[in-house]
Protein backbone atom coordinates (compact mmCIF):
# COMPACT_ATOMS: atom_id res chain seq x y z
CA UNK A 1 -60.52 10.63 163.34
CA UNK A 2 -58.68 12.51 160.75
CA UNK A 3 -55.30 13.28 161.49
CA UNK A 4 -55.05 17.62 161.47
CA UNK A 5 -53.25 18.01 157.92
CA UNK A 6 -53.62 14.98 156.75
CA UNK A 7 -53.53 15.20 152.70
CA UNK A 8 -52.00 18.83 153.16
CA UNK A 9 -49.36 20.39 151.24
CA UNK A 10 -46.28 20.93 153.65
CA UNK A 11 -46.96 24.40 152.80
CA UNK A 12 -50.49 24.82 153.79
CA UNK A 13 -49.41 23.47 157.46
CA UNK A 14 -50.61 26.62 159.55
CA UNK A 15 -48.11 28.40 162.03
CA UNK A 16 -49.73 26.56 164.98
CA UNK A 17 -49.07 23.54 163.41
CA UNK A 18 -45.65 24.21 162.77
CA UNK A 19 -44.68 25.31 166.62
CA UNK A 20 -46.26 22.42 167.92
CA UNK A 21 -44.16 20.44 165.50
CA UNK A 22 -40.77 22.04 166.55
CA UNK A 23 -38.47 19.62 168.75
CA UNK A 24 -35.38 22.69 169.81
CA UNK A 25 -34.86 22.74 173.37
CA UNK A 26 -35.62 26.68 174.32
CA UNK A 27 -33.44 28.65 176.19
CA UNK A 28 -34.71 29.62 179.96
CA UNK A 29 -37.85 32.28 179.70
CA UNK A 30 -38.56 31.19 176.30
CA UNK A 31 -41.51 28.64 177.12
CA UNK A 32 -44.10 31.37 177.59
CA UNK A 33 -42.54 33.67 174.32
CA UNK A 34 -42.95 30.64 172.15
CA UNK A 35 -46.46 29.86 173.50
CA UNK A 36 -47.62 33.56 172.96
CA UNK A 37 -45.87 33.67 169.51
CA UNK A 38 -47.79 30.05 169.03
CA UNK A 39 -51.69 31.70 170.16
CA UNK A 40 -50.54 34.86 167.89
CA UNK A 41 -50.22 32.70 164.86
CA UNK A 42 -52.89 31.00 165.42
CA UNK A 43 -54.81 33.80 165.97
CA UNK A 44 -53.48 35.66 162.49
CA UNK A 45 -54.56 32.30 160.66
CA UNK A 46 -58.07 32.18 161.84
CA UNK A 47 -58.44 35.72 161.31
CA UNK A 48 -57.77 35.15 157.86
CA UNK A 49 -59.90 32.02 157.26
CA UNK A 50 -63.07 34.27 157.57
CA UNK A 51 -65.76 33.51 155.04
CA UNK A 52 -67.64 36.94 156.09
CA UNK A 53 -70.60 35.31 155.43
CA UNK A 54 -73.32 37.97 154.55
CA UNK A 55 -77.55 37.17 154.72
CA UNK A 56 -79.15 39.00 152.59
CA UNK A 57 -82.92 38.58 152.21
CA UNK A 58 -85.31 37.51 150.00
CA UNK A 59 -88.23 37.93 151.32
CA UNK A 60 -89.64 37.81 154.65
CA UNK A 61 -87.92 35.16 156.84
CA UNK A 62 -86.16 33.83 153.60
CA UNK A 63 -81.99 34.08 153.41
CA UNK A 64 -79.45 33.71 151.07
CA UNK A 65 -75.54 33.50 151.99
CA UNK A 66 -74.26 33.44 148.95
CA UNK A 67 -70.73 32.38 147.45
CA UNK A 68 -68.46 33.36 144.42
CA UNK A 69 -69.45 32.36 141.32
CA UNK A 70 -66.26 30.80 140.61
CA UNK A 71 -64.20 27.49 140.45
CA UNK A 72 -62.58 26.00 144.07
CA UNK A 73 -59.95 28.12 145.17
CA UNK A 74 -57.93 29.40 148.35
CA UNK A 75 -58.84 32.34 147.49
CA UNK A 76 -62.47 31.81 148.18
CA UNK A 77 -61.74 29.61 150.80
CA UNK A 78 -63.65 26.89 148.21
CA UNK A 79 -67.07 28.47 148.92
CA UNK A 80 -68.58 28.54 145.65
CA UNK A 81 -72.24 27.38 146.65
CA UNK A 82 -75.05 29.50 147.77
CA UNK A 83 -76.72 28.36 150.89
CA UNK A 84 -79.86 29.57 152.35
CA UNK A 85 -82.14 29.37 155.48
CA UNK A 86 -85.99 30.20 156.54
CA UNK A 87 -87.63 31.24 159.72
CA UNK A 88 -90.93 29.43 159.53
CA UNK A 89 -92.01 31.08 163.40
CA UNK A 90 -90.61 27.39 165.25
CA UNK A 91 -87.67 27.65 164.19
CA UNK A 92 -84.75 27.56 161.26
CA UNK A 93 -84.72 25.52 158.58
CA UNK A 94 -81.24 25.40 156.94
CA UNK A 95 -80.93 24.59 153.12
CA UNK A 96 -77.43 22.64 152.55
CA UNK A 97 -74.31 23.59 155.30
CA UNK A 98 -71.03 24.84 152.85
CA UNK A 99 -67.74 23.58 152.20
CA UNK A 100 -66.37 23.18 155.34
CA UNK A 101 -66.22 22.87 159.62
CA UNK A 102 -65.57 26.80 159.65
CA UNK A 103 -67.91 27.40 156.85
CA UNK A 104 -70.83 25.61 158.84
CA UNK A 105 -70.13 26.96 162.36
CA UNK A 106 -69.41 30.97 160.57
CA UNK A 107 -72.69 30.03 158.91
CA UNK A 108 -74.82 28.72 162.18
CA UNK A 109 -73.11 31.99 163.95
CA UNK A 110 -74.55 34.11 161.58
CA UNK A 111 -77.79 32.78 161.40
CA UNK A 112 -78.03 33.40 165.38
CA UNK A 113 -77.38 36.91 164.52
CA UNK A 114 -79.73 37.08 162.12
CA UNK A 115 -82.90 35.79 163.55
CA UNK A 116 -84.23 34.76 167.33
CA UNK A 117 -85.34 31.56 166.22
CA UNK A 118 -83.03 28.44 166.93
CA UNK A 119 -81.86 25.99 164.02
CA UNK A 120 -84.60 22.92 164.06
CA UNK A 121 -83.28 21.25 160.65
CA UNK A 122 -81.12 20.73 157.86
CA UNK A 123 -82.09 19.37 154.32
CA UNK A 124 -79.37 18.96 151.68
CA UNK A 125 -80.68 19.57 148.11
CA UNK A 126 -77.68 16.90 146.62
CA UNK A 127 -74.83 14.95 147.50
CA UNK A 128 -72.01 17.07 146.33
CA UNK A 129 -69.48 18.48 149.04
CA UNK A 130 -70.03 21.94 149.42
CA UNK A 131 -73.98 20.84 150.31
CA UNK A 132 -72.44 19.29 153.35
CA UNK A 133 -69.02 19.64 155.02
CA UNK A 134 -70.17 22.18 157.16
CA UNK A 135 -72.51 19.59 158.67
CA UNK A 136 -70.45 19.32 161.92
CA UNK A 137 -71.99 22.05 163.26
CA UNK A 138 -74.90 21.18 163.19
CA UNK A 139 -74.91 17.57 164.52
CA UNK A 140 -77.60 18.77 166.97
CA UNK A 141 -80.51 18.82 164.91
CA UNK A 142 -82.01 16.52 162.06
CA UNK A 143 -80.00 16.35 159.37
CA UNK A 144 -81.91 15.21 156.28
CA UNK A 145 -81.54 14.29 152.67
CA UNK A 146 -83.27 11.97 150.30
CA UNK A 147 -82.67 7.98 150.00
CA UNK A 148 -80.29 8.37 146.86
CA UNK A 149 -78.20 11.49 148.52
CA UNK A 150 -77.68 9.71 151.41
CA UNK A 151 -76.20 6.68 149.88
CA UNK A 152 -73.85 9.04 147.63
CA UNK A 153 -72.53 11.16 150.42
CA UNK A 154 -71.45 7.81 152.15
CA UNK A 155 -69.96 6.17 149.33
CA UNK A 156 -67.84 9.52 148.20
CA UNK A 157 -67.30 11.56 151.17
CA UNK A 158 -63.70 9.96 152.05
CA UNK A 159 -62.64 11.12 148.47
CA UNK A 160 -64.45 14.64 149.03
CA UNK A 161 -62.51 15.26 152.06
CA UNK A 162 -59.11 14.14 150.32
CA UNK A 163 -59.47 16.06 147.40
CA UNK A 164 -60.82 19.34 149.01
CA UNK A 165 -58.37 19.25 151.44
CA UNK A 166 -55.35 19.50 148.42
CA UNK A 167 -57.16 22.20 146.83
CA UNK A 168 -58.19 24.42 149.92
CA UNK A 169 -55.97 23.86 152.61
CA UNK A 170 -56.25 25.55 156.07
CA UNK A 171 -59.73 26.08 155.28
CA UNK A 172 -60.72 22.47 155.84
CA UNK A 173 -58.46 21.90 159.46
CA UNK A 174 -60.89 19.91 161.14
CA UNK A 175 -63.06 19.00 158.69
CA UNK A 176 -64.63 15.09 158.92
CA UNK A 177 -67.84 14.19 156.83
CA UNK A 178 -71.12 14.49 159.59
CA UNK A 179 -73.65 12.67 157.36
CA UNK A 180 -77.48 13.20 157.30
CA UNK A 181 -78.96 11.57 159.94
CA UNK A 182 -82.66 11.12 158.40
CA UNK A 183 -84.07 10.18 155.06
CA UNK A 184 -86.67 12.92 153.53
CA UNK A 185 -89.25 12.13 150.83
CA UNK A 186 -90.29 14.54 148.12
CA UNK A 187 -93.89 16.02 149.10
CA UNK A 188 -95.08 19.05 151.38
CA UNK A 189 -93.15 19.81 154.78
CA UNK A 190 -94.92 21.66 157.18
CA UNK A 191 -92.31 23.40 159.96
CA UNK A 192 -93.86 26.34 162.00
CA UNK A 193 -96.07 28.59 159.62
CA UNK A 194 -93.82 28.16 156.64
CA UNK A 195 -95.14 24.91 153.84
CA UNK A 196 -91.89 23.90 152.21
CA UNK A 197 -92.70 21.59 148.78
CA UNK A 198 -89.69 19.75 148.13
CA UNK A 199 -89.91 18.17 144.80
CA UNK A 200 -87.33 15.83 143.57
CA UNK A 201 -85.52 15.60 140.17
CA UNK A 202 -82.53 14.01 138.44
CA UNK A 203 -79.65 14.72 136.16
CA UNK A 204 -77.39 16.33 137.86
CA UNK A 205 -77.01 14.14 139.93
CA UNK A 206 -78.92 10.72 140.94
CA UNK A 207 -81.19 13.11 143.12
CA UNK A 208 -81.42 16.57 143.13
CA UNK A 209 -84.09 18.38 145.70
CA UNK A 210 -85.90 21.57 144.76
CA UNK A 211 -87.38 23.07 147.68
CA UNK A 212 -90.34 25.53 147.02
CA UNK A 213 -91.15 28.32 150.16
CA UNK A 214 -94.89 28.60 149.33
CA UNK A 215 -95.52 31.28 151.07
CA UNK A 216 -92.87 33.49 149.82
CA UNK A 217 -92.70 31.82 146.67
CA UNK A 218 -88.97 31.67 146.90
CA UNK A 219 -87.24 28.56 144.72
CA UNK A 220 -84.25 26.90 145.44
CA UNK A 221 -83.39 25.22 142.28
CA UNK A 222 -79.94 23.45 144.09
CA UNK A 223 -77.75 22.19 141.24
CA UNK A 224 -80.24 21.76 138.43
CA UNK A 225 -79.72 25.50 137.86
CA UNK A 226 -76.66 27.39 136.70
CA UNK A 227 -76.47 30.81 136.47
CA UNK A 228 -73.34 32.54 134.16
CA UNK A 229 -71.02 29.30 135.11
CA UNK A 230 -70.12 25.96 133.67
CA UNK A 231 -72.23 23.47 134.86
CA UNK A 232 -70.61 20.53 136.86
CA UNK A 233 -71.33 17.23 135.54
CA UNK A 234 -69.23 14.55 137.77
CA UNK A 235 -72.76 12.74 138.36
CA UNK A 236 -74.17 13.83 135.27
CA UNK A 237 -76.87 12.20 133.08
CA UNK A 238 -77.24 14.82 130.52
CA UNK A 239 -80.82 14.11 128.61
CA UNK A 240 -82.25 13.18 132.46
CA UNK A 241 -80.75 16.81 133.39
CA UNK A 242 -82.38 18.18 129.89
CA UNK A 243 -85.55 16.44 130.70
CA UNK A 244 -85.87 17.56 134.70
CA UNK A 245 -85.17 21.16 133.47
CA UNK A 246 -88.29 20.83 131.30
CA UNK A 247 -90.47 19.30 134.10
CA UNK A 248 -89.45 22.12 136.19
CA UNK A 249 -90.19 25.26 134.05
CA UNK A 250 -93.72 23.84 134.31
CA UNK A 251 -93.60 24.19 138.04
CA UNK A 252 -96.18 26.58 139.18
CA UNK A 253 -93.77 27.73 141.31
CA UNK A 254 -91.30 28.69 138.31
CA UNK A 255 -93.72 30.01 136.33
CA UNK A 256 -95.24 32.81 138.78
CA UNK A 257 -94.28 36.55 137.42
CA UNK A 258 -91.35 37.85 139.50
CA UNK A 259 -90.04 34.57 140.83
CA UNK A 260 -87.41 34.81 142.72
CA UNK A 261 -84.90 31.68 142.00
CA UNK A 262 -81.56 30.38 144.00
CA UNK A 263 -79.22 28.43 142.29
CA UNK A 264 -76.80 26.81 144.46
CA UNK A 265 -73.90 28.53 141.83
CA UNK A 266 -74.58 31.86 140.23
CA UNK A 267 -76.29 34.90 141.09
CA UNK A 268 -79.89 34.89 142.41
CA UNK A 269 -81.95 35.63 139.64
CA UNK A 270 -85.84 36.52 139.07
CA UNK A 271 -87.89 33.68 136.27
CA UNK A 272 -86.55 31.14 134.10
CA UNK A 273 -83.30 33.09 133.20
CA UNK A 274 -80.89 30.32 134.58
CA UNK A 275 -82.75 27.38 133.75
CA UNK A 276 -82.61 28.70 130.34
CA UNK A 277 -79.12 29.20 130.12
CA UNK A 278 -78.50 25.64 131.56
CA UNK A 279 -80.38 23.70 129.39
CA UNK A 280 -79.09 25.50 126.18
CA UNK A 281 -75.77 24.46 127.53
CA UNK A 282 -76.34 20.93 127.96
CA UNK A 283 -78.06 20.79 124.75
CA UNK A 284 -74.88 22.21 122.91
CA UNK A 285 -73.21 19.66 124.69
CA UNK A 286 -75.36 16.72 123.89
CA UNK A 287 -75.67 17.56 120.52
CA UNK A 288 -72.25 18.06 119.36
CA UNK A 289 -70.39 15.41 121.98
CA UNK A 290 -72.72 13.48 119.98
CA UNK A 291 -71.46 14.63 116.50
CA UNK A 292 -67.94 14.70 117.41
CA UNK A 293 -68.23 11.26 118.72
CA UNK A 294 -69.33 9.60 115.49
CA UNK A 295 -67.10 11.38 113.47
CA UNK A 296 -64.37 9.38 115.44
CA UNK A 297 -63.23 12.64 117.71
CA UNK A 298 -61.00 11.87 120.04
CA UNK A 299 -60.94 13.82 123.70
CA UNK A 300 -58.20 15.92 122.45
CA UNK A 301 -60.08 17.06 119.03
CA UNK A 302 -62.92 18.18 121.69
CA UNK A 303 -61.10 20.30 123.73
CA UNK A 304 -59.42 22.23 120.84
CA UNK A 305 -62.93 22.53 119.25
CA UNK A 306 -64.72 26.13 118.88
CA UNK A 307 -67.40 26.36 121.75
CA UNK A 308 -70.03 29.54 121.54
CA UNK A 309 -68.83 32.79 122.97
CA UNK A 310 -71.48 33.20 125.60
CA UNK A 311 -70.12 29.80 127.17
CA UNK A 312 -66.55 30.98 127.35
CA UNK A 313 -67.34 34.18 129.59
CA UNK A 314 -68.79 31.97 132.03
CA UNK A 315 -67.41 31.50 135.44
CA UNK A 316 -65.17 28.63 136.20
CA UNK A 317 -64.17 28.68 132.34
CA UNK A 318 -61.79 26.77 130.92
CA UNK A 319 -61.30 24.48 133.45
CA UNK A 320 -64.80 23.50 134.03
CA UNK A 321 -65.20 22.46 130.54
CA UNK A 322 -62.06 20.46 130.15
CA UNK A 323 -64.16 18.24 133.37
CA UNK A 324 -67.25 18.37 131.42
CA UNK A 325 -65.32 16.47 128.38
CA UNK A 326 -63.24 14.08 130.88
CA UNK A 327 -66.81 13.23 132.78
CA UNK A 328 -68.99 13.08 129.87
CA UNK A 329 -67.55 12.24 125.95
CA UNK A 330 -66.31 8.71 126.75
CA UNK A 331 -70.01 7.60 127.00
CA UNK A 332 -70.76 9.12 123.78
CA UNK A 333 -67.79 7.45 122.60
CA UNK A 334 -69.22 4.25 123.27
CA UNK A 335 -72.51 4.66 122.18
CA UNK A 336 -70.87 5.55 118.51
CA UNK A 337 -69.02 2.28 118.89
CA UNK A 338 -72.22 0.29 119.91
CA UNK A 339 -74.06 1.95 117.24
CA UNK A 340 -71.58 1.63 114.40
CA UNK A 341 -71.93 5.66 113.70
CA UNK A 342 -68.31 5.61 114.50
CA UNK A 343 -66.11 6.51 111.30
C-alpha cells in the first residue's frame, strides 16, 4: 500500500494531512475546534480537486469527457487525455479511466448521471498513465487491454505513479495502479446492441487499440492521433507510427464523409484532419533527426534548430519537443554511427 504522500513535495501535503501530523498538546475544548478546522480543510481541498468532468455527445449513446489540450500540470489536475464511454442497451462500455483515483470515481459518477445503464467494462486503448490510474474505481467490472498493454502497464506503473505524483500532487492522494484484469484481442466485440471493432496498431507505442462504434461510426483513434499538440513519443517507433497512420486512413471507418474522430489529446475533430497533422509531424521528425544525425549534430544543435511554425503553436510546446529529441535522436545517432553517414 502506498504510503498517503509518498513522493510529495512537503508543500503539496494537504491541510488534513498536516493536522493529523501535528504533535501540540491542545488546550481543554480545543479537541473538537481542531477536528472541525481538520473536516473544513479537508473539505476546501476536495472541493478544489474537482475535474468537472463534462459528457458531451457524439452521437447517440456515444460520450466524450474530454481534457485540456495541454502538457501535465496542477493546473489541470494532469488530465490531458480524452476519455469516452458507450451505452450499447446492456450496459457501459468505458474507453480508458484518466489520470487518477478522483479522476476515475468523478468519471464513473458522472457516467451514472448520464445514462441508466450500469458500467459492464473497461478497455484501455494503450499503456500510458492517464489510460489507467483511474482504474480503482472500477475494480468491479472487467478491466481489459491487449497482451502487449498489459505487460507495459506492469512493468512501468511503479514509475508512473512516482513521477505523476511530483508533478500533480493532491490530485493523485490515493492513487495505486489497479491493472487490467483480462487480455482483449483485436477483432469485433459484440456488448448489448452496440458492435465495437477494435483494431490494433503500433508506433506509438508497442500496442495501440483503435476502437470503431459501427453503428455510430464514431472512431477512437487513442494515441495514434494528435490533434494541434506535440505528439508524445516515450514508446515511440517513429516509421511503425508513420506506417500504422497509413494503414489507418484506409480504414473504412476513417474514410466515411463526416467521420467523427477522438483522439485521446486534442480536440474532437470530423475526417482525417489529425491523422494528417500527425504524420506530417513525425515525418519532419524522421527526416531531419535523420539529417542532423549524419551531419554529426549533437542533442544540443537539435534543440536550437529552426522547427516549422505550425509545430511551435502547438499545445504542450516547447517542452514536448525537447522529450521528443531526449526519447528519439540518440537512435538516429547510432544508426549514423553504424552506417558510417556520420561526419
Amino acid at each position: 500500500m502506498r504510503t498517503a504522500f509518498r513522493s510529495l513535495p512537503r508543500c503539496a501535503i494537504g491541510a488534513a494531512a498536516l493536522v493529523a501530523m501535528m504533535t501540540v498538546t491542545a488546550p481543554p475544548g480545543a479537541s473538537a475546534q481542531g477536528s472541525a478546522a481538520a473536516a473544513a480543510g479537508a473539505a476546501t481541498l476536495d472541493s478544489r480537486l474537482d475535474y468537472r468532468l463534462k459528457a458531451r455527445a457524439l452521437a447517440d449513446g456515444v460520450w466524450v469527457v474530454e481534457g485540456a489540450n495541454d502538457d501535465f500540470s496542477t493546473a489541470n489536475g494532469c488530465n490531458i487525455i480524452n476519455t469516452g464511454f458507450i451505452a450499447t442497451g446492456q450496459g457501459v462500455v468505458v474507453i480508458n479511466t484518466g489520470v487518477s483515483q478522483r479522476y476515475g470515481q468523478q468519471l464513473r459518477a458522472l457516467i451514472a448521471r448520464t445514462t441508466a445503464e450500469p458500467v459492464v467494462r473497461v478497455i484501455h486503448l494503450n499503456l500510458h498513465p492517464d489510460y489507467f490510474l483511474g482504474n480503482q474505481a472500477f475494480t468491479d467490472v472487467p478491466i481489459e487491454a491487449t497482451a502487449a498493454t498489459r505487460a507495459g502497464m506492469q512493468r512501468e506503473a511503479k514509475a508512473y505513479e512516482d513521477n505523476l505524483f511530483r508533478l500533480c500532487g493532491d490530485w493523485m492522494k490515493g492513487t495505486e495502479a489497479a491493472l487490467p484484469t483480462q487480455t482483449i484481442e483485436p477483432g469485433v466485440l459484440r456488448v448489448g446492441q452496440r458492435e465495437l471493432e477494435l483494431r490494433e496498431y503500433h508506433g506509438h507505442t508497442p500496442s495501440d487499440l483503435v476502437l470503431v462504434d459501427k453503428k455510430s461510426g464514431v472512431v477512437f483513434v487513442g494515441g495514434l492521433v494528435f490533434v494541434d499538440r506535440v505528439p508524445t513519443t516515450p514508446h515511440a517507433d517513429v516509421k511503425a507510427w508513420i506506417a500504422s497512420l497509413d494503414e489507418l486512413a484506409r480504414l473504412p471507418a476513417m474514410t466515411s464523409p463526416g467521420v467523427t474522430v477522438v483522439p485521446s489529446h486534442g480536440p474532437v475533430h470530423q475526417g482525417l484532419r489529425g491523422l494528417q497533422q500527425t504524420r506530417g509531424y513525425l515525418q519532419w521528425l524522421d527526416t531531419e533527426f535523420a539529417r542532423w544525425a549524419g551531419q554529426g549534430w549533437e542533442m544540443n544543435d537539435v534543440l536550437r534548430a529552426p522547427v516549422p511554425a505550425e509545430y511551435t503553436r502547438w499545445a504542450a510546446w516547447p517542452a514536448e519537443y525537447a522529450r521528443n529529441v531526449t526519447h528519439l535522436y540518440p537512435r538516429y545517432e547510432r544508426a549514423a554511427m553504424g552506417s558510417g553517414e556520420r561526419r
